[in-house]
PDB file of N, CA and C in Angstrom:
ATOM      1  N   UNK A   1    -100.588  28.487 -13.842  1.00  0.00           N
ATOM      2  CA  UNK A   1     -99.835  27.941 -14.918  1.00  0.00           C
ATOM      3  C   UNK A   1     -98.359  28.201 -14.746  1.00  0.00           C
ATOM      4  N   UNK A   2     -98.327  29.177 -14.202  1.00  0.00           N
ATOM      5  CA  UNK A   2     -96.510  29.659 -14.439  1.00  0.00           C
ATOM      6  C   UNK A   2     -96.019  28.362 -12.938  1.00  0.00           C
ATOM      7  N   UNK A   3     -96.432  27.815 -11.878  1.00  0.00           N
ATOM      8  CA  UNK A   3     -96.150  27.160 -11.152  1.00  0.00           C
ATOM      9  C   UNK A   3     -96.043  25.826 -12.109  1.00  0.00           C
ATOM     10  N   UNK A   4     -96.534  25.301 -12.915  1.00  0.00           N
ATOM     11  CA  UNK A   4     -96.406  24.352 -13.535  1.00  0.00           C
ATOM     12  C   UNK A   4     -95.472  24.452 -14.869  1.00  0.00           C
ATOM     13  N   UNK A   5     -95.622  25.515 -15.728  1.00  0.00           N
ATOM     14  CA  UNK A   5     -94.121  25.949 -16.290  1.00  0.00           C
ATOM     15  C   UNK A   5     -92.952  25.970 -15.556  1.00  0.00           C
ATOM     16  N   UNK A   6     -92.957  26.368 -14.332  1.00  0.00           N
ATOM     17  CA  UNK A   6     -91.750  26.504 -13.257  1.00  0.00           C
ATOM     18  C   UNK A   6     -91.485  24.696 -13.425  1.00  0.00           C
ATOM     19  N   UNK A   7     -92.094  24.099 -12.743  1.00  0.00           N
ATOM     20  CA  UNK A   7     -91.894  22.583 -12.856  1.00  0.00           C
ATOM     21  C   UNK A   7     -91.480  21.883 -13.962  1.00  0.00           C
ATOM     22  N   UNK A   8     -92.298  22.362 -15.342  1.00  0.00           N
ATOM     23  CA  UNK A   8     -91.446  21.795 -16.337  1.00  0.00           C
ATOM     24  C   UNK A   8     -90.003  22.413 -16.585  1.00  0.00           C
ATOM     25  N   UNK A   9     -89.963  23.603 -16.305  1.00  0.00           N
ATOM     26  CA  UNK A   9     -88.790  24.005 -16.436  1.00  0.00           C
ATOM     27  C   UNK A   9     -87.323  23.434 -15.649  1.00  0.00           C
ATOM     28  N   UNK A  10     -87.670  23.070 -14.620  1.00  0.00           N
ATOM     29  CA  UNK A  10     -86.898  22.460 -13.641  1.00  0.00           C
ATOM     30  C   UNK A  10     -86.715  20.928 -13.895  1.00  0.00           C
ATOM     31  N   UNK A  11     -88.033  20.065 -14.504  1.00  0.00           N
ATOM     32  CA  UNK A  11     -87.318  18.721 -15.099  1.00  0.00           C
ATOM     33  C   UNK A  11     -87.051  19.174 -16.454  1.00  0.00           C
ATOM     34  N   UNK A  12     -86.784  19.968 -16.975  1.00  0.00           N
ATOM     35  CA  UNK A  12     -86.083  20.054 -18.292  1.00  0.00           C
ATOM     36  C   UNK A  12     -84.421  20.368 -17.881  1.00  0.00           C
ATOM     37  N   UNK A  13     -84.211  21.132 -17.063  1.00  0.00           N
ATOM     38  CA  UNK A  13     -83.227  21.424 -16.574  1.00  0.00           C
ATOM     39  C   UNK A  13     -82.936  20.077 -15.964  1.00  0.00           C
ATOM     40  N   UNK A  14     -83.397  19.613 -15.190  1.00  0.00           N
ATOM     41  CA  UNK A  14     -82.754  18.062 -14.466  1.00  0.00           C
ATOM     42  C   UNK A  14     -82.764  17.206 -15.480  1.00  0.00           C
ATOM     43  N   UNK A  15     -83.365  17.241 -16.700  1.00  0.00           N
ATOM     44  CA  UNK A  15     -83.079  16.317 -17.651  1.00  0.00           C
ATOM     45  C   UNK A  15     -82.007  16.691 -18.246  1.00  0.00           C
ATOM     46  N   UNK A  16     -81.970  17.735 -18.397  1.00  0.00           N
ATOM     47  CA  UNK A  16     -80.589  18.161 -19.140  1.00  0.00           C
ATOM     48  C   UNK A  16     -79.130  17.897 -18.635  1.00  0.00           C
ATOM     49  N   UNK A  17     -79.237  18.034 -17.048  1.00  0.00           N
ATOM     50  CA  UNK A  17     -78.335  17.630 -16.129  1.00  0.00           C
ATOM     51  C   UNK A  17     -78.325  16.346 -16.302  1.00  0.00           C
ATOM     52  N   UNK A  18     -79.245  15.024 -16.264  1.00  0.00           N
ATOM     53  CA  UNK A  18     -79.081  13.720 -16.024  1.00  0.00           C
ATOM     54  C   UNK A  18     -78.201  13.678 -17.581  1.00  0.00           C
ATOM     55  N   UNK A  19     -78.944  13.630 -18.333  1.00  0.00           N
ATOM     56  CA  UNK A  19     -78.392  14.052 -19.429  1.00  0.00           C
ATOM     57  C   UNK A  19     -76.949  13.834 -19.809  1.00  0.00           C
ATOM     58  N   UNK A  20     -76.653  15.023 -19.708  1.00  0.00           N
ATOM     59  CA  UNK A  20     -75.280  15.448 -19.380  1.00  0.00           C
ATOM     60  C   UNK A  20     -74.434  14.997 -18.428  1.00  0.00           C
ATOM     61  N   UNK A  21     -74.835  14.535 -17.379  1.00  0.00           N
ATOM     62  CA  UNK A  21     -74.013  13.277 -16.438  1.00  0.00           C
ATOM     63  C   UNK A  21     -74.197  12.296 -16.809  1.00  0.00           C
ATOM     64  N   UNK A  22     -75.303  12.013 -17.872  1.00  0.00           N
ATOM     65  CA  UNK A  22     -74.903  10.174 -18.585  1.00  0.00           C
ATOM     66  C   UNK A  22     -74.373  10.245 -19.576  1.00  0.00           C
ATOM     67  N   UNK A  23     -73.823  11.250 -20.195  1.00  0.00           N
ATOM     68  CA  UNK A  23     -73.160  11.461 -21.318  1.00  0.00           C
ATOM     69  C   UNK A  23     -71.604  11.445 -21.139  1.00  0.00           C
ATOM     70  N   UNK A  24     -71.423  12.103 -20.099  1.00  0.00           N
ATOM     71  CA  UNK A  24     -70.019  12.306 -18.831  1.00  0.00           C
ATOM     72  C   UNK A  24     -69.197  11.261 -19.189  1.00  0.00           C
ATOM     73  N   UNK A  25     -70.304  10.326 -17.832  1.00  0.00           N
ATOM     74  CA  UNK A  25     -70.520   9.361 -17.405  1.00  0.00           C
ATOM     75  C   UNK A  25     -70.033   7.957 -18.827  1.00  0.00           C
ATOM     76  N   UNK A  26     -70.266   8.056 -19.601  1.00  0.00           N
ATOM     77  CA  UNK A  26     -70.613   7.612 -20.813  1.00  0.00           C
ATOM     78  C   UNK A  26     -69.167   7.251 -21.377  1.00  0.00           C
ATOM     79  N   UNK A  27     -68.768   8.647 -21.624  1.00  0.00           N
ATOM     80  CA  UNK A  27     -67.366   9.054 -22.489  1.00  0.00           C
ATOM     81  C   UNK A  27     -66.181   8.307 -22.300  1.00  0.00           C
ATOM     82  N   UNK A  28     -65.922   8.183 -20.775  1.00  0.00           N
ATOM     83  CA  UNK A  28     -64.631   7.747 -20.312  1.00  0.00           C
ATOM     84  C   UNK A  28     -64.845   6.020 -21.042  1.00  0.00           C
ATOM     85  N   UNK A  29     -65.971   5.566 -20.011  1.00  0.00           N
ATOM     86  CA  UNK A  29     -66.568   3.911 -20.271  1.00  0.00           C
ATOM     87  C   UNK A  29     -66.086   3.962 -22.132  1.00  0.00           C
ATOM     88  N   UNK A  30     -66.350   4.766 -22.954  1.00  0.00           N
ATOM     89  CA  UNK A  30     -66.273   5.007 -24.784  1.00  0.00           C
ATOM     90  C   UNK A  30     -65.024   4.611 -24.641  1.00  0.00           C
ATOM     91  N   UNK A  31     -63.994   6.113 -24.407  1.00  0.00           N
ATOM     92  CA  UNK A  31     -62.878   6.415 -24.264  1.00  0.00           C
ATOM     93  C   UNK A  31     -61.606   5.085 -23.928  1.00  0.00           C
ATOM     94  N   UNK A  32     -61.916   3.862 -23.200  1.00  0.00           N
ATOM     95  CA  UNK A  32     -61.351   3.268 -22.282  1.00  0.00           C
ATOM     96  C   UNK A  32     -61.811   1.897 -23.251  1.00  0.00           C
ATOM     97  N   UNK A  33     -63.607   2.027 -23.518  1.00  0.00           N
ATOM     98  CA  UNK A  33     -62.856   0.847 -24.614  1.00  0.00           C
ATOM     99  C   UNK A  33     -62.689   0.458 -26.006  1.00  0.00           C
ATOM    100  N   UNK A  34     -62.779   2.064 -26.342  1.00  0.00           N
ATOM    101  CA  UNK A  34     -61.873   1.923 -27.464  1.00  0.00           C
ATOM    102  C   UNK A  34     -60.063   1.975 -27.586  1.00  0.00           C
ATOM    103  N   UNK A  35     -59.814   2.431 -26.787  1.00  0.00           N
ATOM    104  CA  UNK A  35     -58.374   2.349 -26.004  1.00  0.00           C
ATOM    105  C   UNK A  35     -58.075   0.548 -26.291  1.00  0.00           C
ATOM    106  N   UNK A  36     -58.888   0.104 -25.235  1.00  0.00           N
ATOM    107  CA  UNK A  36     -58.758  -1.556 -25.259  1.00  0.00           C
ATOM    108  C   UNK A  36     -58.392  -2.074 -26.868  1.00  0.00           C
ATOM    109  N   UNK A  37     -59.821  -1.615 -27.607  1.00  0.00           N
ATOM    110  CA  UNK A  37     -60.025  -2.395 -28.311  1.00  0.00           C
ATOM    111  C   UNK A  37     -59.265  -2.126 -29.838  1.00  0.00           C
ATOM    112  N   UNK A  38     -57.648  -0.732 -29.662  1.00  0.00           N
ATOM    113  CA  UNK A  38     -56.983  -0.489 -30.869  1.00  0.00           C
ATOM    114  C   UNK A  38     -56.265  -1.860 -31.274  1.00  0.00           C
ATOM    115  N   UNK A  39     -55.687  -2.082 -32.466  1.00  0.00           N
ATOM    116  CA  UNK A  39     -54.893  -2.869 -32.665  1.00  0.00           C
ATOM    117  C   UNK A  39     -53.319  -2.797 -32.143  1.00  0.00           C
ATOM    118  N   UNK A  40     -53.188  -3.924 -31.848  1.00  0.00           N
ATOM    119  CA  UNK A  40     -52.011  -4.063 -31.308  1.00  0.00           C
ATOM    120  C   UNK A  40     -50.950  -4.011 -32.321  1.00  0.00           C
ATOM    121  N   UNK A  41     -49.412  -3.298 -32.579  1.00  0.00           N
ATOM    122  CA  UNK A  41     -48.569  -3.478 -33.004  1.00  0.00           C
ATOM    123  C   UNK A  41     -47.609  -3.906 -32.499  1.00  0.00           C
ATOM    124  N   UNK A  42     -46.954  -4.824 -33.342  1.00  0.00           N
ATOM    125  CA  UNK A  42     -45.826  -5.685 -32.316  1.00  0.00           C
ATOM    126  C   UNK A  42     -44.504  -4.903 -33.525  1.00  0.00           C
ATOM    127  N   UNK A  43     -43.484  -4.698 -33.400  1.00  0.00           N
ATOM    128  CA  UNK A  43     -42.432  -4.132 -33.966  1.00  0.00           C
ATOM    129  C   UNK A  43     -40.947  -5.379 -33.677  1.00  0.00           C
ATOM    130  N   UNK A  44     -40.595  -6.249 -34.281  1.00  0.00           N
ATOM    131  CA  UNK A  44     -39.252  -7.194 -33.843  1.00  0.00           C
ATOM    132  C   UNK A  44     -38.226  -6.214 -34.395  1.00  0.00           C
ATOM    133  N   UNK A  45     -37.085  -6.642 -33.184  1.00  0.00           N
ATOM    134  CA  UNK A  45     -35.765  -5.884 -34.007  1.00  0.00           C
ATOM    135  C   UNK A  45     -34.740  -6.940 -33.482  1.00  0.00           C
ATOM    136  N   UNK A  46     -33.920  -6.948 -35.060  1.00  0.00           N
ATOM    137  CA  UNK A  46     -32.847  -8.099 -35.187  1.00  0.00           C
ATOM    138  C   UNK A  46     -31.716  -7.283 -34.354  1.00  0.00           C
ATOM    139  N   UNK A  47     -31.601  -8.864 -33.602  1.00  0.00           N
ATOM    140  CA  UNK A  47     -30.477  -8.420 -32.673  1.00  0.00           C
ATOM    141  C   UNK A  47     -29.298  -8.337 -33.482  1.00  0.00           C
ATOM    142  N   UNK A  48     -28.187  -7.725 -33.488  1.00  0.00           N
ATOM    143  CA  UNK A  48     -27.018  -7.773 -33.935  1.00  0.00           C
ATOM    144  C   UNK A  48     -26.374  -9.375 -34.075  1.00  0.00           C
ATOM    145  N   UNK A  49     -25.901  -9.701 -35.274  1.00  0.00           N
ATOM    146  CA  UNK A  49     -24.838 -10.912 -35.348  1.00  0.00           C
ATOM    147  C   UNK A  49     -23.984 -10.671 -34.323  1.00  0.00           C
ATOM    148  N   UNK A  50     -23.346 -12.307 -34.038  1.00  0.00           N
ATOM    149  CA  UNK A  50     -22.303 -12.067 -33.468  1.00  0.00           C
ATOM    150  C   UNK A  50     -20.977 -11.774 -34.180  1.00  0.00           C
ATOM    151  N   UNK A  51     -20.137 -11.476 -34.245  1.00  0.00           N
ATOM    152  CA  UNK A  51     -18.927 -10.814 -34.893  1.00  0.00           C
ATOM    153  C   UNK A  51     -17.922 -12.127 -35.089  1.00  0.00           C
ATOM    154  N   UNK A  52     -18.020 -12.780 -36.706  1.00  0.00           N
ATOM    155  CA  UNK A  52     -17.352 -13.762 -36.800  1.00  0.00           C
ATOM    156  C   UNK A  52     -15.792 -14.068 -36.804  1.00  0.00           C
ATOM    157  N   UNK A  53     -15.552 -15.542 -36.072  1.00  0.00           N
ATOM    158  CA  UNK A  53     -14.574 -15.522 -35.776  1.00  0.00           C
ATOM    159  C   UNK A  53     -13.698 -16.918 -36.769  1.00  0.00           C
ATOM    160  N   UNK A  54     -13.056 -15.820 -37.534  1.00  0.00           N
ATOM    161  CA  UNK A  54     -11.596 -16.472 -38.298  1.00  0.00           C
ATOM    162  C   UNK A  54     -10.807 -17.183 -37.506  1.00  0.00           C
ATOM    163  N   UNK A  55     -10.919 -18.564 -37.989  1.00  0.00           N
ATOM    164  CA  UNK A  55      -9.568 -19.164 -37.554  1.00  0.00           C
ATOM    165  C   UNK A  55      -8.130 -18.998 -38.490  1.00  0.00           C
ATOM    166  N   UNK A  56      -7.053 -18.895 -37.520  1.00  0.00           N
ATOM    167  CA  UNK A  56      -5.712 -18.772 -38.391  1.00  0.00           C
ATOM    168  C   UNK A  56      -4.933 -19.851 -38.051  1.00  0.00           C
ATOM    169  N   UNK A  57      -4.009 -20.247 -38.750  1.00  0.00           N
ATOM    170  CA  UNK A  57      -3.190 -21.552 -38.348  1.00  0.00           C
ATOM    171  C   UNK A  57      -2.342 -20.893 -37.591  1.00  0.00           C
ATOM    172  N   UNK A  58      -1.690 -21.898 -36.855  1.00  0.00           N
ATOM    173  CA  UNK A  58      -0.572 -21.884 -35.633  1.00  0.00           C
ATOM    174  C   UNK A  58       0.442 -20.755 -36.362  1.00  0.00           C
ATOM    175  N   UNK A  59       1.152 -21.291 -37.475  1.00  0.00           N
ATOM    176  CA  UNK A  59       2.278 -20.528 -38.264  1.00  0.00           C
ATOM    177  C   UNK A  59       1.744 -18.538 -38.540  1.00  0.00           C
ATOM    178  N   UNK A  60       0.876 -18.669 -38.986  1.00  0.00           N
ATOM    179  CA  UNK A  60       0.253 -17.197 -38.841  1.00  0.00           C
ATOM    180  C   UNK A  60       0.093 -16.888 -38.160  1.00  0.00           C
ATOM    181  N   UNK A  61      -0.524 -17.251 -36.619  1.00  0.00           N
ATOM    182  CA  UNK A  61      -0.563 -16.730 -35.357  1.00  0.00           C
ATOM    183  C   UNK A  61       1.192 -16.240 -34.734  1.00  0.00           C
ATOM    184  N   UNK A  62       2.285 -17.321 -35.025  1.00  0.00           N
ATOM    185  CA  UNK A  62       3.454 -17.336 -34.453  1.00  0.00           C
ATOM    186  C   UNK A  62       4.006 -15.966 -35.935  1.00  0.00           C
ATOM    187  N   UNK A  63       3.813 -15.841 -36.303  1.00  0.00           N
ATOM    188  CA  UNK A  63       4.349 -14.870 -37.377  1.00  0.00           C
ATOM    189  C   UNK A  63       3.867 -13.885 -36.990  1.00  0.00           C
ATOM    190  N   UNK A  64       2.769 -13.589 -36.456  1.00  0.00           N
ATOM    191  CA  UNK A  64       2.051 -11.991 -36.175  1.00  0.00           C
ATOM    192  C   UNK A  64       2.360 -11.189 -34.772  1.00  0.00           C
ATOM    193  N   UNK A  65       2.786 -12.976 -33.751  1.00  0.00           N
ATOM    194  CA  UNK A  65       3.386 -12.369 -32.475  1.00  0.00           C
ATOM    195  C   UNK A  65       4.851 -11.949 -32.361  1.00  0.00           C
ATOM    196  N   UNK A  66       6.075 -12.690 -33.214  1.00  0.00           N
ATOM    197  CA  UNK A  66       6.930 -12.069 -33.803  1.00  0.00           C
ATOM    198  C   UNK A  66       7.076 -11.098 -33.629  1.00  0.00           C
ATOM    199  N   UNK A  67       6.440 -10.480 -34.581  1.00  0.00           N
ATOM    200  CA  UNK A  67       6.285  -8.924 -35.070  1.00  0.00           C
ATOM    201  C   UNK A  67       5.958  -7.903 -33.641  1.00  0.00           C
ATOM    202  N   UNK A  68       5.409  -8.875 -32.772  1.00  0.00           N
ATOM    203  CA  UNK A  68       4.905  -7.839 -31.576  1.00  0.00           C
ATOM    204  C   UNK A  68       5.427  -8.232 -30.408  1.00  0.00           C
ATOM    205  N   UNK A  69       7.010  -8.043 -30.577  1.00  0.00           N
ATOM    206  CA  UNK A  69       7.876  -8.311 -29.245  1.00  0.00           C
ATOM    207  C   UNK A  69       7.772  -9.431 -28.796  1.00  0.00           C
ATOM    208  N   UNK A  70       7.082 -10.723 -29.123  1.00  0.00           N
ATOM    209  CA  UNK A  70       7.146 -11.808 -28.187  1.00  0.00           C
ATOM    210  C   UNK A  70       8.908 -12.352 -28.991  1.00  0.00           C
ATOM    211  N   UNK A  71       9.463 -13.227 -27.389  1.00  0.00           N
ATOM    212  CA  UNK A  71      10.407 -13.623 -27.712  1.00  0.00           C
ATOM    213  C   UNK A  71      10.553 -14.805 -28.609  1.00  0.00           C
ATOM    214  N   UNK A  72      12.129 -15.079 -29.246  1.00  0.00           N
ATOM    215  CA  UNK A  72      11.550 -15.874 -30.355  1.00  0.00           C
ATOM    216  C   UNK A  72      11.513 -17.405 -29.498  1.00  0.00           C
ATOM    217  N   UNK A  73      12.104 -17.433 -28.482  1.00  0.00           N
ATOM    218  CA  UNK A  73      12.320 -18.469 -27.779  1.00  0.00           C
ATOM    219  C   UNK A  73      10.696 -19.557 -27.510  1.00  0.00           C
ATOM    220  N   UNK A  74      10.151 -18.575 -26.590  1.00  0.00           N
ATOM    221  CA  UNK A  74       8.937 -18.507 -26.399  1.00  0.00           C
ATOM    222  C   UNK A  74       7.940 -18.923 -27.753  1.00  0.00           C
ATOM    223  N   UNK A  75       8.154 -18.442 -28.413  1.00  0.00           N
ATOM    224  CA  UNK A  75       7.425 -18.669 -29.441  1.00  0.00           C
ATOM    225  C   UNK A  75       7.932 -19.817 -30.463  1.00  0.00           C
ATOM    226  N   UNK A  76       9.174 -20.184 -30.211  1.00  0.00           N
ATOM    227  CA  UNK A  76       9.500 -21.525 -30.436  1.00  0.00           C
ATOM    228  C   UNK A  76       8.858 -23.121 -29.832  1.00  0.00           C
ATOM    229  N   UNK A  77       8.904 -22.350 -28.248  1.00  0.00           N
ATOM    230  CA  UNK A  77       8.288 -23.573 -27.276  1.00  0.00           C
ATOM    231  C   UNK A  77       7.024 -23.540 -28.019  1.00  0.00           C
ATOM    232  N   UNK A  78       6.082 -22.654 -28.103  1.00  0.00           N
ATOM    233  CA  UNK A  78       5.244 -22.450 -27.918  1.00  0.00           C
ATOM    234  C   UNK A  78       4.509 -22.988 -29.626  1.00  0.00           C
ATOM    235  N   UNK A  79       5.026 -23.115 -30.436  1.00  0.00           N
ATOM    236  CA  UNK A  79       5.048 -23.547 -32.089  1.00  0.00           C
ATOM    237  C   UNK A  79       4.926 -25.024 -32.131  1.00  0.00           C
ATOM    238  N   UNK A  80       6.512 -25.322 -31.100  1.00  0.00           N
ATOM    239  CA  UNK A  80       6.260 -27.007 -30.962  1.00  0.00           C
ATOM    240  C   UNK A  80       5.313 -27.636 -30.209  1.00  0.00           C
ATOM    241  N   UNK A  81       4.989 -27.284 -29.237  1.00  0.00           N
ATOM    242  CA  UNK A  81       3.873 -27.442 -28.299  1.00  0.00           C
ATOM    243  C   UNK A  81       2.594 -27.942 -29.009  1.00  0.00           C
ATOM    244  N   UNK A  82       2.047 -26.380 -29.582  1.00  0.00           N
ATOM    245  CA  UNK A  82       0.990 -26.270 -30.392  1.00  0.00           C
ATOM    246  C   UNK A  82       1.015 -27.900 -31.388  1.00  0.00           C
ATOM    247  N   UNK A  83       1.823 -27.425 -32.239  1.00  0.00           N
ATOM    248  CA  UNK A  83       2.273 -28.785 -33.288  1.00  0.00           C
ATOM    249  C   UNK A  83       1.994 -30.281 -32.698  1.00  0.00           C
ATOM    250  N   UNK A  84       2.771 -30.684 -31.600  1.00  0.00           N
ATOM    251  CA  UNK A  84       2.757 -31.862 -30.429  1.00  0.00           C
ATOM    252  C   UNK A  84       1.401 -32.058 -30.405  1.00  0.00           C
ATOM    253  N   UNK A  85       0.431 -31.418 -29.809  1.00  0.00           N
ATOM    254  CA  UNK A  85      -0.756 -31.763 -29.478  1.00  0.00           C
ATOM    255  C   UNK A  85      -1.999 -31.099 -30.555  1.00  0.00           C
ATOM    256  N   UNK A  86      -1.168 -30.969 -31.991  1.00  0.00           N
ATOM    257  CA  UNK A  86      -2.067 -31.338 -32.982  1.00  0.00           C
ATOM    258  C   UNK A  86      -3.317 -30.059 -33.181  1.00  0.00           C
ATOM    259  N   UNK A  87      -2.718 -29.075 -32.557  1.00  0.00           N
ATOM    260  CA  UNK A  87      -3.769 -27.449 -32.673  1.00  0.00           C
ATOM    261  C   UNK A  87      -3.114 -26.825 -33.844  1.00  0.00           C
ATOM    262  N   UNK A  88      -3.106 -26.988 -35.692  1.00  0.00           N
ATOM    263  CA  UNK A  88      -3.024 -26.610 -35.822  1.00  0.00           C
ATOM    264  C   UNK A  88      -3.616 -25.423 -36.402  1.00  0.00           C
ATOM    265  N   UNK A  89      -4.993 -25.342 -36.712  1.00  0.00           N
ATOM    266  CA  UNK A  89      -5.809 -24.420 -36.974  1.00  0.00           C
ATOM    267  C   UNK A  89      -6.851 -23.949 -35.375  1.00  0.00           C
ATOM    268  N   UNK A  90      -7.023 -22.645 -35.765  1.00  0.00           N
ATOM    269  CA  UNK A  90      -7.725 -22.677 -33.838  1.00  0.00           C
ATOM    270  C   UNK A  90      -8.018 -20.926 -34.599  1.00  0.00           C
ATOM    271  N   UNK A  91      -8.811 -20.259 -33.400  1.00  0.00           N
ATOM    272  CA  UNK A  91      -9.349 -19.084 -33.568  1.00  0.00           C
ATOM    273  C   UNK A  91      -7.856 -18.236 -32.879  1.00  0.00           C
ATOM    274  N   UNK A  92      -8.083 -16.941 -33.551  1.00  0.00           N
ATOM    275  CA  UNK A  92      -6.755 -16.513 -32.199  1.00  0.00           C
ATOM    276  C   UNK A  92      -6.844 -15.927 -30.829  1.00  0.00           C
ATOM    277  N   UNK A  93      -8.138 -15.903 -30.680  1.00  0.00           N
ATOM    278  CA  UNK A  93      -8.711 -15.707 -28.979  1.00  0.00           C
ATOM    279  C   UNK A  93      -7.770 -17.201 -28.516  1.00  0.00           C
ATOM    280  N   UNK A  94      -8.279 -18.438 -29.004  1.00  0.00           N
ATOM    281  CA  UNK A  94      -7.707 -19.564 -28.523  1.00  0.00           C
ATOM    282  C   UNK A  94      -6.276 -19.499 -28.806  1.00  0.00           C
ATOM    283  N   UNK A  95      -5.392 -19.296 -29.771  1.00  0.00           N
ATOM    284  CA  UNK A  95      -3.714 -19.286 -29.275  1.00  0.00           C
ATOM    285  C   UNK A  95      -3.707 -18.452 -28.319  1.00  0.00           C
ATOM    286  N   UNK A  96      -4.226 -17.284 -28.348  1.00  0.00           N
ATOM    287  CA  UNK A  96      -3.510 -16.544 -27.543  1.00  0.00           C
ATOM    288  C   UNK A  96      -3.986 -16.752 -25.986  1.00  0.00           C
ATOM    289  N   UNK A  97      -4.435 -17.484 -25.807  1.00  0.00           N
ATOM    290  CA  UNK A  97      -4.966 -18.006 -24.354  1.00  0.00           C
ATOM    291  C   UNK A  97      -4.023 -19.299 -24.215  1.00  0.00           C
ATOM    292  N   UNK A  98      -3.624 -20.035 -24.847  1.00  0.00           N
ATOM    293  CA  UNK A  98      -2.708 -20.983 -24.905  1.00  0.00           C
ATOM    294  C   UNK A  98      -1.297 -20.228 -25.185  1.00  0.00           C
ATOM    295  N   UNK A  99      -0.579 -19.255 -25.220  1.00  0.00           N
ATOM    296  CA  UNK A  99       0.037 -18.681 -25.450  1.00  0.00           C
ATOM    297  C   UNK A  99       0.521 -18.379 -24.160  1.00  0.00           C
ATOM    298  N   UNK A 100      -0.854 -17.596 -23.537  1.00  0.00           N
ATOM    299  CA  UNK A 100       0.010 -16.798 -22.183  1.00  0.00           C
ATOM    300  C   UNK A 100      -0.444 -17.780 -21.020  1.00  0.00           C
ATOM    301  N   UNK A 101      -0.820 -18.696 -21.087  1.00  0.00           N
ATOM    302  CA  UNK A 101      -0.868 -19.676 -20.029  1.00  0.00           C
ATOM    303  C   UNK A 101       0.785 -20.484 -20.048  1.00  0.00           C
ATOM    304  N   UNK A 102       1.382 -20.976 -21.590  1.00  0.00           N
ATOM    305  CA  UNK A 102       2.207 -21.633 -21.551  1.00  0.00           C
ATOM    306  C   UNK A 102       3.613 -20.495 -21.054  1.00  0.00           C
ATOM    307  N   UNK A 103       3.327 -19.426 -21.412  1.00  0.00           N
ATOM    308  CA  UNK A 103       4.473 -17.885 -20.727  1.00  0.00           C
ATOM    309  C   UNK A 103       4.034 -17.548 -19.118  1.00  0.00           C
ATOM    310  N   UNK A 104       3.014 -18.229 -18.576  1.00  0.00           N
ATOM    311  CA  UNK A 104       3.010 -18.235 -17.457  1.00  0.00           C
ATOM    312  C   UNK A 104       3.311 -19.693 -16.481  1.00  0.00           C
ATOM    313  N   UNK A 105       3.597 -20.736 -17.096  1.00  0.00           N
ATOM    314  CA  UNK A 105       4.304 -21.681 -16.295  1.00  0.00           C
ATOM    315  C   UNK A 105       5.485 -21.561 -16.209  1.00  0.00           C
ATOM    316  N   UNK A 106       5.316 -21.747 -14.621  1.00  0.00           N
ATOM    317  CA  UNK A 106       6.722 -22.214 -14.329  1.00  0.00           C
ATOM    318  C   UNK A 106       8.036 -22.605 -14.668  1.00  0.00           C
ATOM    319  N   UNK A 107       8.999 -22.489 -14.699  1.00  0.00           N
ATOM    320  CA  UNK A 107      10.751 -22.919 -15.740  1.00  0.00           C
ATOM    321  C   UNK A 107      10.647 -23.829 -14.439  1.00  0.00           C
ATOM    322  N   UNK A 108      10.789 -25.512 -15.092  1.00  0.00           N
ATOM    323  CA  UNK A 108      11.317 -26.362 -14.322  1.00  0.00           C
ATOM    324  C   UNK A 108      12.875 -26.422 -14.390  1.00  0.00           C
TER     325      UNK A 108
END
């Protein structure tokens, strides 16, 4: 009898082992798809506005450069000019790009 207790004892033990390696075995396969199967959160984030841009008329633009060393000469040409070809409202990125293009031509 004890040779046959020995035997059950040994598939109780190998059952316990299979067991326990299909349980292992088991967890990750669990682990992986419940992983899969959480809900997804999506989170949007507002991009920043762009930073609006005021237009000023010609006369306010030529009044503010005045004030900041431009000559008055220059800023005479540069008044009638504007006026001539009818810019009189514009952003002041745009005078002032029309500004130093017309202070960079040439004196015929």
């Amino acid at each position: 009898m004890s040779e046959s207790s020995s035997a059950t004892t040994t598939a109780a033990v190998e059952g316990a082992s299979a067991t326990t390696a299909t349980s292992a075995e088991s967890t990750p396969a669990t682990t992986a798809t419940s992983t899969a199967m959480a809900p997804v959160v999506t989170v949007s984030v507002a991009t920043p506005a762009a930073p609006q841009k005021f237009n000023v008329t010609l006369d306010e633009f030529c009044q503010r450069h005045s004030g900041r060393g431009a000559g008055a000469e220059i800023l005479g040409a540069f008044h009638s000019v504007q006026r001539k070809l009818g810019h009189f409202v514009d952003t002041e990125a745009a005078f002032l790009a029309r500004f130093v293009a017309l202070g960079n031509q040439p004196v015929k």
